[in-house]
N, C-alpha and C. Protein backbone atom coordinates (compact mmCIF):
# COMPACT_ATOMS: atom_id res chain seq x y z
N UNK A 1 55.21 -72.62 -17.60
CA UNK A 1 55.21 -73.79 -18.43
C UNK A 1 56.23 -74.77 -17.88
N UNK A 2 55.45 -76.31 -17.77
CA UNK A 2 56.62 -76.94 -17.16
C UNK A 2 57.42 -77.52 -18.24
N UNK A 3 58.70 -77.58 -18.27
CA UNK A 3 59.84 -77.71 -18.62
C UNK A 3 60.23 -79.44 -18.53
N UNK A 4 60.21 -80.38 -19.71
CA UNK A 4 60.45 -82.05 -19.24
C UNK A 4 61.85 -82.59 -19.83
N UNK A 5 62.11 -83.44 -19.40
CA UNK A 5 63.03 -84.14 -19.86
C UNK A 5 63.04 -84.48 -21.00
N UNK A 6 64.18 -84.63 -21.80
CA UNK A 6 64.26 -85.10 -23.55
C UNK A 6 64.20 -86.76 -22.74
N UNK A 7 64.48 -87.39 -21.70
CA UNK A 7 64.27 -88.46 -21.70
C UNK A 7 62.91 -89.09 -21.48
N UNK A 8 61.85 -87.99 -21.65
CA UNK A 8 60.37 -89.04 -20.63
C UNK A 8 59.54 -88.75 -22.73
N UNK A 9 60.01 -88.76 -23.25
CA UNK A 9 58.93 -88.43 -24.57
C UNK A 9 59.33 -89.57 -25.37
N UNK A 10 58.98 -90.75 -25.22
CA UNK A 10 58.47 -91.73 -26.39
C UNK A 10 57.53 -91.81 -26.81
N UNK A 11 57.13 -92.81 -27.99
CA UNK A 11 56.14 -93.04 -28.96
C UNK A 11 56.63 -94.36 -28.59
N UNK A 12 54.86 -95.06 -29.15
CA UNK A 12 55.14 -97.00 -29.06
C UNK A 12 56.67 -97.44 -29.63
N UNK A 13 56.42 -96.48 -30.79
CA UNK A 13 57.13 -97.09 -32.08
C UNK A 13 58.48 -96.16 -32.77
N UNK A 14 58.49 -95.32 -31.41
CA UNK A 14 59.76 -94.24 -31.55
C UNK A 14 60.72 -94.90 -30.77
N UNK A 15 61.52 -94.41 -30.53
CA UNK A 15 63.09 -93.86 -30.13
C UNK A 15 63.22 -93.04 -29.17
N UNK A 16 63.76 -93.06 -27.71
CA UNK A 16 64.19 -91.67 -27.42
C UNK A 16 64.41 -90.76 -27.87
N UNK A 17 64.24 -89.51 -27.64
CA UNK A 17 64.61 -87.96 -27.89
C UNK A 17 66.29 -87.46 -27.95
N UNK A 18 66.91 -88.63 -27.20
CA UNK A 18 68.19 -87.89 -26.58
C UNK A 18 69.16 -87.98 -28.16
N UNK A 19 69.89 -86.71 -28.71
CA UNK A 19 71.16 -86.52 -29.55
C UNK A 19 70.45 -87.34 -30.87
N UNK A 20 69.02 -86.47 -31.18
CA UNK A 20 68.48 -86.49 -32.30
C UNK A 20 69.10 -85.53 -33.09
N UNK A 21 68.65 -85.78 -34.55
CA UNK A 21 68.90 -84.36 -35.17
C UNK A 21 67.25 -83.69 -35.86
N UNK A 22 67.15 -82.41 -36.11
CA UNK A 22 66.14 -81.62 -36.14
C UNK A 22 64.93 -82.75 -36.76
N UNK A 23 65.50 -83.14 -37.76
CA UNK A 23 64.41 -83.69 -38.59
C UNK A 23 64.35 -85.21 -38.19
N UNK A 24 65.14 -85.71 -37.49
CA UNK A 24 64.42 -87.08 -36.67
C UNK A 24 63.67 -86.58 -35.52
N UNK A 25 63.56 -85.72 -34.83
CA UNK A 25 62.87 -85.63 -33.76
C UNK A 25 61.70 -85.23 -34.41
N UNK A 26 61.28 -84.09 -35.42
CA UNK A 26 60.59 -83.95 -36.48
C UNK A 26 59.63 -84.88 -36.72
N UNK A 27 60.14 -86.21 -37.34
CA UNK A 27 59.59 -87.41 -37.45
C UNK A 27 59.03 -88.11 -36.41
N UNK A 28 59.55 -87.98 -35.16
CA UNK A 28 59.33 -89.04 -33.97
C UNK A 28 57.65 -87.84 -33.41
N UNK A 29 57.90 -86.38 -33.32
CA UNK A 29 56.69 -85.77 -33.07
C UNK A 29 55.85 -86.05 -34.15
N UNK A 30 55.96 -85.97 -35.43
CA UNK A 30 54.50 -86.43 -36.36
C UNK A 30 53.94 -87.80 -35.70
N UNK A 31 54.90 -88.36 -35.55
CA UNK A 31 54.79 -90.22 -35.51
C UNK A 31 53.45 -90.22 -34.27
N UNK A 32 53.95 -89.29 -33.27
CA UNK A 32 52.99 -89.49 -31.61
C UNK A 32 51.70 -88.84 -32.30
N UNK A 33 51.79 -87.33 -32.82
CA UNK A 33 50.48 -87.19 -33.39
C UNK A 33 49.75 -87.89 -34.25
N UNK A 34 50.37 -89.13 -35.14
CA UNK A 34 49.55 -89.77 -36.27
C UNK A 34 49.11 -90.64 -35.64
N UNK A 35 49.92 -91.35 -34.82
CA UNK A 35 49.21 -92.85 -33.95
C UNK A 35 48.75 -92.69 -32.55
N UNK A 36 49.07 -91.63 -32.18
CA UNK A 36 48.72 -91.63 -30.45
C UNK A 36 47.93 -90.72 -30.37
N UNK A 37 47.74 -89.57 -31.59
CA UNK A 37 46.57 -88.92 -31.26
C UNK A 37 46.32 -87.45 -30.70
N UNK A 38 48.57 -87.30 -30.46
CA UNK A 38 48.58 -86.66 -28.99
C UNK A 38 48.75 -84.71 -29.88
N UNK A 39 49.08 -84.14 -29.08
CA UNK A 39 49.44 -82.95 -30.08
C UNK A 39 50.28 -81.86 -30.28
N UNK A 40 50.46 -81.28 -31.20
CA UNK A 40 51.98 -80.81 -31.47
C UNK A 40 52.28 -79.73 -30.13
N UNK A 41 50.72 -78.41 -29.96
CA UNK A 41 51.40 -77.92 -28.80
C UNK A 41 51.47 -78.13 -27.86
N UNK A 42 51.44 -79.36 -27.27
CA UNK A 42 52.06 -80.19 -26.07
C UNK A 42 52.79 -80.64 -25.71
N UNK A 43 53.67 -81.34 -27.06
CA UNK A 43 54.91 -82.21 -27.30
C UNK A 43 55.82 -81.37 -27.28
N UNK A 44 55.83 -80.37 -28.25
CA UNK A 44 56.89 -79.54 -28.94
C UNK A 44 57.58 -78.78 -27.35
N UNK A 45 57.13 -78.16 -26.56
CA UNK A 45 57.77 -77.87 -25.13
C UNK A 45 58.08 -79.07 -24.74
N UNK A 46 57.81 -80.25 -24.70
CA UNK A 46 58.33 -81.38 -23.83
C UNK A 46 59.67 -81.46 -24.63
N UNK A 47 60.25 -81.30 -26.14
CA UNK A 47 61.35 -81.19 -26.84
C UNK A 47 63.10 -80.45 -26.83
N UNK A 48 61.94 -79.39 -25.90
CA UNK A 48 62.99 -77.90 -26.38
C UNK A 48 64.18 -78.13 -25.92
N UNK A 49 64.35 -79.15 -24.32
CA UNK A 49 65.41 -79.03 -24.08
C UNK A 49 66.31 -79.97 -25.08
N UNK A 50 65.98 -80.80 -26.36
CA UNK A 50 66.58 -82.06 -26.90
C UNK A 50 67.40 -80.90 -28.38
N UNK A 51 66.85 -79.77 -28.88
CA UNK A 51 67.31 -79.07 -29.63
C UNK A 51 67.64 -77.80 -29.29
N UNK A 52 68.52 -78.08 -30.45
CA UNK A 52 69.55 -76.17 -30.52
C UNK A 52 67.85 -75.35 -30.37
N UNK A 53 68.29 -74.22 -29.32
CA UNK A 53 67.30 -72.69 -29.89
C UNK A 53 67.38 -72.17 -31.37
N UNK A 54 68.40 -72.18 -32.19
CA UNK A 54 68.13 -71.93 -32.90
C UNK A 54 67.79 -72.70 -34.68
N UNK A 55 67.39 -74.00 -33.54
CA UNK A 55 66.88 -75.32 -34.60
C UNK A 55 64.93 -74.94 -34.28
N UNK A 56 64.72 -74.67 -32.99
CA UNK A 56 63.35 -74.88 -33.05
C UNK A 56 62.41 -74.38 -33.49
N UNK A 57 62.70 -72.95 -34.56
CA UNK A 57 61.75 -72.62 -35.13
C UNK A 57 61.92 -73.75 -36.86
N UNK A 58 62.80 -74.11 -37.11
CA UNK A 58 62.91 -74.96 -38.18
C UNK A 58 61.82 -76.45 -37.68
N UNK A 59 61.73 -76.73 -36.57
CA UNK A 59 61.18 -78.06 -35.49
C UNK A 59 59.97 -78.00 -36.06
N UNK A 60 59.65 -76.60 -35.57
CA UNK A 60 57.63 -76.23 -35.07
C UNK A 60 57.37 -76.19 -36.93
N UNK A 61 58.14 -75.48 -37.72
CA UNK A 61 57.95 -75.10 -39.18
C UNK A 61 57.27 -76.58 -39.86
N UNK A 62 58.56 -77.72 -39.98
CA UNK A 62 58.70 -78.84 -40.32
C UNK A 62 57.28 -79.87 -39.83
N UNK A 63 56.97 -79.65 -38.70
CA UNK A 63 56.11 -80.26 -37.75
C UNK A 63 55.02 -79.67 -38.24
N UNK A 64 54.58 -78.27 -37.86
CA UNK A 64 53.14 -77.71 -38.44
C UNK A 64 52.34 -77.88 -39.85
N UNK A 65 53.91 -77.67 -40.45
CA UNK A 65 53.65 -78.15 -41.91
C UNK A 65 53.22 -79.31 -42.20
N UNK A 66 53.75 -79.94 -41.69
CA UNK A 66 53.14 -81.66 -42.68
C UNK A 66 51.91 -82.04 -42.10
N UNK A 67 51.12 -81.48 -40.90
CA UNK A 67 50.30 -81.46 -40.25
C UNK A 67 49.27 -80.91 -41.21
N UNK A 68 49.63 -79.79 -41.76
CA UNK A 68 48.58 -78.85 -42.77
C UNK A 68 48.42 -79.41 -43.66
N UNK A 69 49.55 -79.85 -44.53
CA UNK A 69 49.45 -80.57 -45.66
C UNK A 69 49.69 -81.93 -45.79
N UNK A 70 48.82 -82.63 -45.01
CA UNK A 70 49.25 -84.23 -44.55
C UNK A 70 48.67 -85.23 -45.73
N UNK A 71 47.02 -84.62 -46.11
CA UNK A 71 46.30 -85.35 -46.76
C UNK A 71 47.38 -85.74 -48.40
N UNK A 72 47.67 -84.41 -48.90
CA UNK A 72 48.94 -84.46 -49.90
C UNK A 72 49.95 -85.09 -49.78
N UNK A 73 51.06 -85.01 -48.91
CA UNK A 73 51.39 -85.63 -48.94
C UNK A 73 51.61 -87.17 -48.76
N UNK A 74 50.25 -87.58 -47.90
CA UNK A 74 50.29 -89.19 -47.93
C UNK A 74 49.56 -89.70 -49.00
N UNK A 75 49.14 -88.95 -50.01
CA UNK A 75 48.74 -89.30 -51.68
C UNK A 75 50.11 -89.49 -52.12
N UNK A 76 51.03 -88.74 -52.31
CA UNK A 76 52.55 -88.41 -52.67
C UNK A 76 53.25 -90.13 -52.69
N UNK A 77 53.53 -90.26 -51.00
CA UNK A 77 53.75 -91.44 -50.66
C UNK A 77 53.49 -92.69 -51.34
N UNK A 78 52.05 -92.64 -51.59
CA UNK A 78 51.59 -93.69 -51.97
C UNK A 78 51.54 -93.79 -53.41
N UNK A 79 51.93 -93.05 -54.03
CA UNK A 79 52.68 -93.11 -55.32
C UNK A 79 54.03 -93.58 -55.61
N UNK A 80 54.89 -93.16 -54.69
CA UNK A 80 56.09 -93.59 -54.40
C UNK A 80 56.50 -95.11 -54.29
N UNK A 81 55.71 -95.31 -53.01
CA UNK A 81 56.16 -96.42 -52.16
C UNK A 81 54.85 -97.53 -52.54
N UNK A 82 55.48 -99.12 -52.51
CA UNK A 82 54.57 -100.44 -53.08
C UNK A 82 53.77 -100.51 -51.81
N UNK A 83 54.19 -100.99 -50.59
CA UNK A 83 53.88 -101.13 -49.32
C UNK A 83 53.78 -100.00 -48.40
N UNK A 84 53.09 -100.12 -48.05
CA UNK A 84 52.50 -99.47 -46.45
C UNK A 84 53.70 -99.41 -45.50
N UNK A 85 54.15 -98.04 -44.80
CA UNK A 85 54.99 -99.04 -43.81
C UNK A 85 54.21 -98.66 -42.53
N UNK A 86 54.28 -100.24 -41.72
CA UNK A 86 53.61 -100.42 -40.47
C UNK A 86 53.96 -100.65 -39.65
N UNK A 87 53.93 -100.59 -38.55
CA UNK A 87 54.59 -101.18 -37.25
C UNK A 87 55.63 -100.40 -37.01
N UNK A 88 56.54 -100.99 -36.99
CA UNK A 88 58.29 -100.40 -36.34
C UNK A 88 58.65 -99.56 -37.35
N UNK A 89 58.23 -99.40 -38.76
CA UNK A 89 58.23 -98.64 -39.61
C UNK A 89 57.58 -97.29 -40.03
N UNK A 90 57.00 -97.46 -39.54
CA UNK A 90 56.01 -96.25 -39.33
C UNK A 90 57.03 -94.66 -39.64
N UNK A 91 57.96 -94.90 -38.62
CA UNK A 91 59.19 -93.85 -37.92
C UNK A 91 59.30 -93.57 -39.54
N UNK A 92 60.01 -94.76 -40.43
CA UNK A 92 60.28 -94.11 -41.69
C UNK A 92 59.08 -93.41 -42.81
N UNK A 93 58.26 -93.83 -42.52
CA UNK A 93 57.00 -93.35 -43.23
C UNK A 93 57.07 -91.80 -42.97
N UNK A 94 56.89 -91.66 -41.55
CA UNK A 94 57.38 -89.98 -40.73
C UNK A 94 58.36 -89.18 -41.37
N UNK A 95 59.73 -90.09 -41.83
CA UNK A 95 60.16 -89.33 -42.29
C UNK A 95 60.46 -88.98 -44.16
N UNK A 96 59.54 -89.78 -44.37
CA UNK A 96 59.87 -89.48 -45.54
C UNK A 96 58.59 -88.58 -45.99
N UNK A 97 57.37 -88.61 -44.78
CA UNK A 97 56.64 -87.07 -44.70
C UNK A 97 57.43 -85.75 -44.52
N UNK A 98 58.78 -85.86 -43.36
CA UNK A 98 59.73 -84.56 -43.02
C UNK A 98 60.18 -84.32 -44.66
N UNK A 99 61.14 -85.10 -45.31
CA UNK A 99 61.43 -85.04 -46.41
C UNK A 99 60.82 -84.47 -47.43
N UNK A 100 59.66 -84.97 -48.11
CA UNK A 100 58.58 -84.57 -48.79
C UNK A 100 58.02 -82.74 -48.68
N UNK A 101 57.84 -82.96 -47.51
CA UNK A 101 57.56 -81.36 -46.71
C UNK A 101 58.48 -80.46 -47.30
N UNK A 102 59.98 -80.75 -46.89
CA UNK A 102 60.80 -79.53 -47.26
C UNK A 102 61.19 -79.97 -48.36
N UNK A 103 61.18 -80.90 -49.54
CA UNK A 103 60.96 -80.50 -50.97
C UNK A 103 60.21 -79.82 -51.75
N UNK A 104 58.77 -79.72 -51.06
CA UNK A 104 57.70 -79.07 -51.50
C UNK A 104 57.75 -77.35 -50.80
N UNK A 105 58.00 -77.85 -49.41
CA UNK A 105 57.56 -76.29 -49.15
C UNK A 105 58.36 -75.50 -48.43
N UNK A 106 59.41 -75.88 -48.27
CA UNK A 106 60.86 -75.01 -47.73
C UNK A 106 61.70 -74.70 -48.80
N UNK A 107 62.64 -73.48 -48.69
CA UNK A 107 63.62 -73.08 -49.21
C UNK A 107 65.00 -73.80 -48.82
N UNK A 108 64.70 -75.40 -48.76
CA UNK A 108 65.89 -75.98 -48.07
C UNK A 108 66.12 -76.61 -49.96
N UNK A 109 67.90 -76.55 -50.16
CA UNK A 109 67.84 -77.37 -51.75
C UNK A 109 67.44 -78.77 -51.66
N UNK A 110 67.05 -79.08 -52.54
CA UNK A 110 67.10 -80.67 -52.50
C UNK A 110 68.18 -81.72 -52.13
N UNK A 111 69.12 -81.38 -52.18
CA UNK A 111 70.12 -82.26 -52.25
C UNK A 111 70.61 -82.44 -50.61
N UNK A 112 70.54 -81.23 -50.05
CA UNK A 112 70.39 -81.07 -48.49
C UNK A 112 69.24 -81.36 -47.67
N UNK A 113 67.88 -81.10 -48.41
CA UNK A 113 67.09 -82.07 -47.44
C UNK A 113 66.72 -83.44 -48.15
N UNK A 114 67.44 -83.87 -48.78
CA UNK A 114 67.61 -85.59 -48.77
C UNK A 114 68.74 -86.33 -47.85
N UNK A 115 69.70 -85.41 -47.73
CA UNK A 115 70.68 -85.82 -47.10
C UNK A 115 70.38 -85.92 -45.76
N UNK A 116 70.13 -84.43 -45.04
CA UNK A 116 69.56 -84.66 -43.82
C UNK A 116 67.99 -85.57 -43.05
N UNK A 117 67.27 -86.15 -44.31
CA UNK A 117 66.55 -86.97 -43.68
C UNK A 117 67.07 -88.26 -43.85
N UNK A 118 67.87 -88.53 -45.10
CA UNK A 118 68.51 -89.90 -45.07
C UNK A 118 69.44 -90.23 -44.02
N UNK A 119 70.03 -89.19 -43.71
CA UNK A 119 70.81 -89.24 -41.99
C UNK A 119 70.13 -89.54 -40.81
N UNK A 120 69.19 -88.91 -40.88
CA UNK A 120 68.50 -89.06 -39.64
C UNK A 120 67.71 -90.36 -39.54
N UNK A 121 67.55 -90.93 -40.48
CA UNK A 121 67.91 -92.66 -40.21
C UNK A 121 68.30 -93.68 -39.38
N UNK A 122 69.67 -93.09 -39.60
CA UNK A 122 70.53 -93.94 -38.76
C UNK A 122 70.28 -93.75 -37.45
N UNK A 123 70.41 -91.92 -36.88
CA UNK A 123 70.18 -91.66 -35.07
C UNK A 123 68.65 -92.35 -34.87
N UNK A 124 67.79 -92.65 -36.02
CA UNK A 124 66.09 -93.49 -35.55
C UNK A 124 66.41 -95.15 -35.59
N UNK A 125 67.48 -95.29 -35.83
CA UNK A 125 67.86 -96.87 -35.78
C UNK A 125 67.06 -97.53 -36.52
N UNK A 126 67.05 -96.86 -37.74
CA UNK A 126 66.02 -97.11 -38.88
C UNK A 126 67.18 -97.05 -39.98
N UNK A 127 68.37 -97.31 -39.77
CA UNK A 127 69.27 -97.16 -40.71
C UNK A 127 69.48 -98.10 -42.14
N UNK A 128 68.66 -99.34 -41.74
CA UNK A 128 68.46 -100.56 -42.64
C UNK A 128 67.29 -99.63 -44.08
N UNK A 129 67.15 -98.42 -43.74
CA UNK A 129 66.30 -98.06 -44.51
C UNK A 129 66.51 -96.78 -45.06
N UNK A 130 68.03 -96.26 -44.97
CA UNK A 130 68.92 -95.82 -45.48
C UNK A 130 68.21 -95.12 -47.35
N UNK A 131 68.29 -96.66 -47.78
CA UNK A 131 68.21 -96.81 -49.43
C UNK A 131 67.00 -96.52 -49.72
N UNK A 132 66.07 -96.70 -49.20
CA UNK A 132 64.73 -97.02 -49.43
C UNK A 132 63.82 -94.99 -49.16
N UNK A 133 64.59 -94.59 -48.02
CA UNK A 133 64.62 -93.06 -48.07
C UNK A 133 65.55 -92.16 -49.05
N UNK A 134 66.35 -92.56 -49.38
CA UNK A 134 67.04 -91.98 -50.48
C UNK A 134 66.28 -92.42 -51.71
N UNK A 135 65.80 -93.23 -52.56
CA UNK A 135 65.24 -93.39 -53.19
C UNK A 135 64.10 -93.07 -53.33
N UNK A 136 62.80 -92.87 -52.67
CA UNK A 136 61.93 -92.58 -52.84
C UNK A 136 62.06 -90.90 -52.84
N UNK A 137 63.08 -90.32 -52.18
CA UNK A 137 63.26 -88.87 -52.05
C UNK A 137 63.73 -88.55 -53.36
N UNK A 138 64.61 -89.01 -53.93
CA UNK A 138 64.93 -88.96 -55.30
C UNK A 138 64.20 -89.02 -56.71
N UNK A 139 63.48 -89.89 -56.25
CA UNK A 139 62.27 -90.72 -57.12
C UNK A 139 60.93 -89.37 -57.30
N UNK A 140 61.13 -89.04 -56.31
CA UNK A 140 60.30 -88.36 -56.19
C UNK A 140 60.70 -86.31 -56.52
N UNK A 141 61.76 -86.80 -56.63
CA UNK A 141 62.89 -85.32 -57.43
C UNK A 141 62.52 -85.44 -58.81
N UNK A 142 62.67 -86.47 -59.34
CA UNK A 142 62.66 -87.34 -61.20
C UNK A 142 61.35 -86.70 -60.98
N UNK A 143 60.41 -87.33 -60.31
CA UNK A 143 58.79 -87.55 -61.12
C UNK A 143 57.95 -86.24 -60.66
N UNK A 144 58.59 -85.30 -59.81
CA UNK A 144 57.97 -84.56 -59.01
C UNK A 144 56.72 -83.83 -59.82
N UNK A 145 57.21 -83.37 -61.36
CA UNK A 145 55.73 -82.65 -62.07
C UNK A 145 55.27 -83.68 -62.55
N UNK A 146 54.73 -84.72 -62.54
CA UNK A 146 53.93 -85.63 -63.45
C UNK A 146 52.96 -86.09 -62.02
N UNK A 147 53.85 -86.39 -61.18
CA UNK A 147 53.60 -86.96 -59.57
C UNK A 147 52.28 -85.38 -59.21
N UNK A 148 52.47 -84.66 -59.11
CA UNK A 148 51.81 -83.52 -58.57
C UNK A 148 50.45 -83.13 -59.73
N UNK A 149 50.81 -83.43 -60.68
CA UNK A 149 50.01 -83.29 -61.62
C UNK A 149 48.56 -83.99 -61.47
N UNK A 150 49.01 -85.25 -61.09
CA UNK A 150 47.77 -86.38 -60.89
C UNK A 150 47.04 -85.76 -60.08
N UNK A 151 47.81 -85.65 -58.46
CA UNK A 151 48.09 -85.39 -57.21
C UNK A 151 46.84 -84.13 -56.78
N UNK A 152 47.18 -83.54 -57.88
CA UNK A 152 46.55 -81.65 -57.35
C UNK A 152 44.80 -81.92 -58.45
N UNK A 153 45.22 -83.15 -59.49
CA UNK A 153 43.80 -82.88 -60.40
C UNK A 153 43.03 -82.95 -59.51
N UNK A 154 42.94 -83.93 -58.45
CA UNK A 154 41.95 -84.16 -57.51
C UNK A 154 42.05 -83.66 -56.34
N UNK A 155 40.97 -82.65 -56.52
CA UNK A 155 40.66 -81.47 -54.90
C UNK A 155 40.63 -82.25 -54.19
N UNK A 156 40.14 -83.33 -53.98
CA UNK A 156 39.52 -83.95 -53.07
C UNK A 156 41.06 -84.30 -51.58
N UNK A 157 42.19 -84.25 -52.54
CA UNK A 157 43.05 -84.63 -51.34
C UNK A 157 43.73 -84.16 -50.73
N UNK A 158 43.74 -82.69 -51.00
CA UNK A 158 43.85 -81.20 -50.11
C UNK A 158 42.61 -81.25 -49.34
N UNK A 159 41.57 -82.07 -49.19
CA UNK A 159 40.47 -82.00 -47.71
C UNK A 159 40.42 -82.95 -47.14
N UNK A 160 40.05 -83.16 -45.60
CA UNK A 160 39.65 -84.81 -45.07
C UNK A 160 39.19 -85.47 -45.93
N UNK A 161 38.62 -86.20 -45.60
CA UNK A 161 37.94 -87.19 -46.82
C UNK A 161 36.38 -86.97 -45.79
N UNK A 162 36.33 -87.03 -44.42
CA UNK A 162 34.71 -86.73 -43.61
C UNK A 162 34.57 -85.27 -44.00
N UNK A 163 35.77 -84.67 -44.28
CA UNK A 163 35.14 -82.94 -45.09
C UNK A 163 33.83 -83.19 -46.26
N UNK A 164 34.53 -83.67 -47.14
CA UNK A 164 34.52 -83.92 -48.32
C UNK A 164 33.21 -84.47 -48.59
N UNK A 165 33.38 -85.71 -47.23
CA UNK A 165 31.71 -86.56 -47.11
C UNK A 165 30.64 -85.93 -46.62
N UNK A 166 30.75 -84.87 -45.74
CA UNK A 166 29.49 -83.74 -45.16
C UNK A 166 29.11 -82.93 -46.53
């Protein structure tokens, strides 16, 4: 297996790899698979050298996951949040999928994975958006059974939607 640089792995709309932390790099790999198409077991070795060994099974966890449960959580989102985020924003959209993920489906507390995705902000130079990830992570602590309630009535968004249409 060839072995790449943490410096050759961008996204349009990412950031370098170099002196990320788990859950921004997290974000920057969803980001290449949502818009570029590309895929996790391809990327995730191009990574290894950018994280601790004993961060990368937390990497692949974080990553696989929101992959599985994507359709959910971008219902979630869009409960949350007024606007779309697009463009250069995107990165935060990513992470407030990382976020979402390990509120729902890790044994990480809440209060620690808000912190560590609201951090990882700043190393995505997405730091102007600080408030806006803390809040919706929060927001989404407050409303979480009423939010899921809606969320889960309809099967339909635990499947593609071309599932759904065949």
């Amino acid at each position: 297996m060839k072995k790449f640089s943490s410096k050759t792995i961008k996204a349009k709309n990412s950031v370098k790899m170099t002196a990320l932390s788990t859950r921004a790099i997290a974000a920057n790999l969803i980001l290449q698979v949502l818009d570029e198409g590309k895929s996790l077991s391809a990327l995730i070795p191009e990574v290894q050298l950018s994280v601790k060994a004993q961060d990368l099974p937390l990497l692949q966890e974080i990553c696989f996951g929101v992959c599985r449960v994507l359709p959910r959580l971008e219902q979630i989102i869009k409960r949350l949040v007024d606007k779309p985020l697009k463009g250069k924003t995107r990165i935060v959209h990513c992470l407030l999928l990382v976020g979402l993920y390990q509120l729902l489906y890790m044994r990480v507390p809440a209060h620690a994975a808000v912190d560590e995705v609201v951090n990882a902000t700043k190393s995505l130079k997405s730091d102007s958006f600080r408030g806006l990830v803390n809040a919706v992570l929060r927001r989404f602590l407050r409303e979480q059974d009423e939010i899921l309630a809606i969320i889960d009535k309809n099967w339909q968004t635990l499947h593609p939607e071309w599932f759904v249409n065949n």
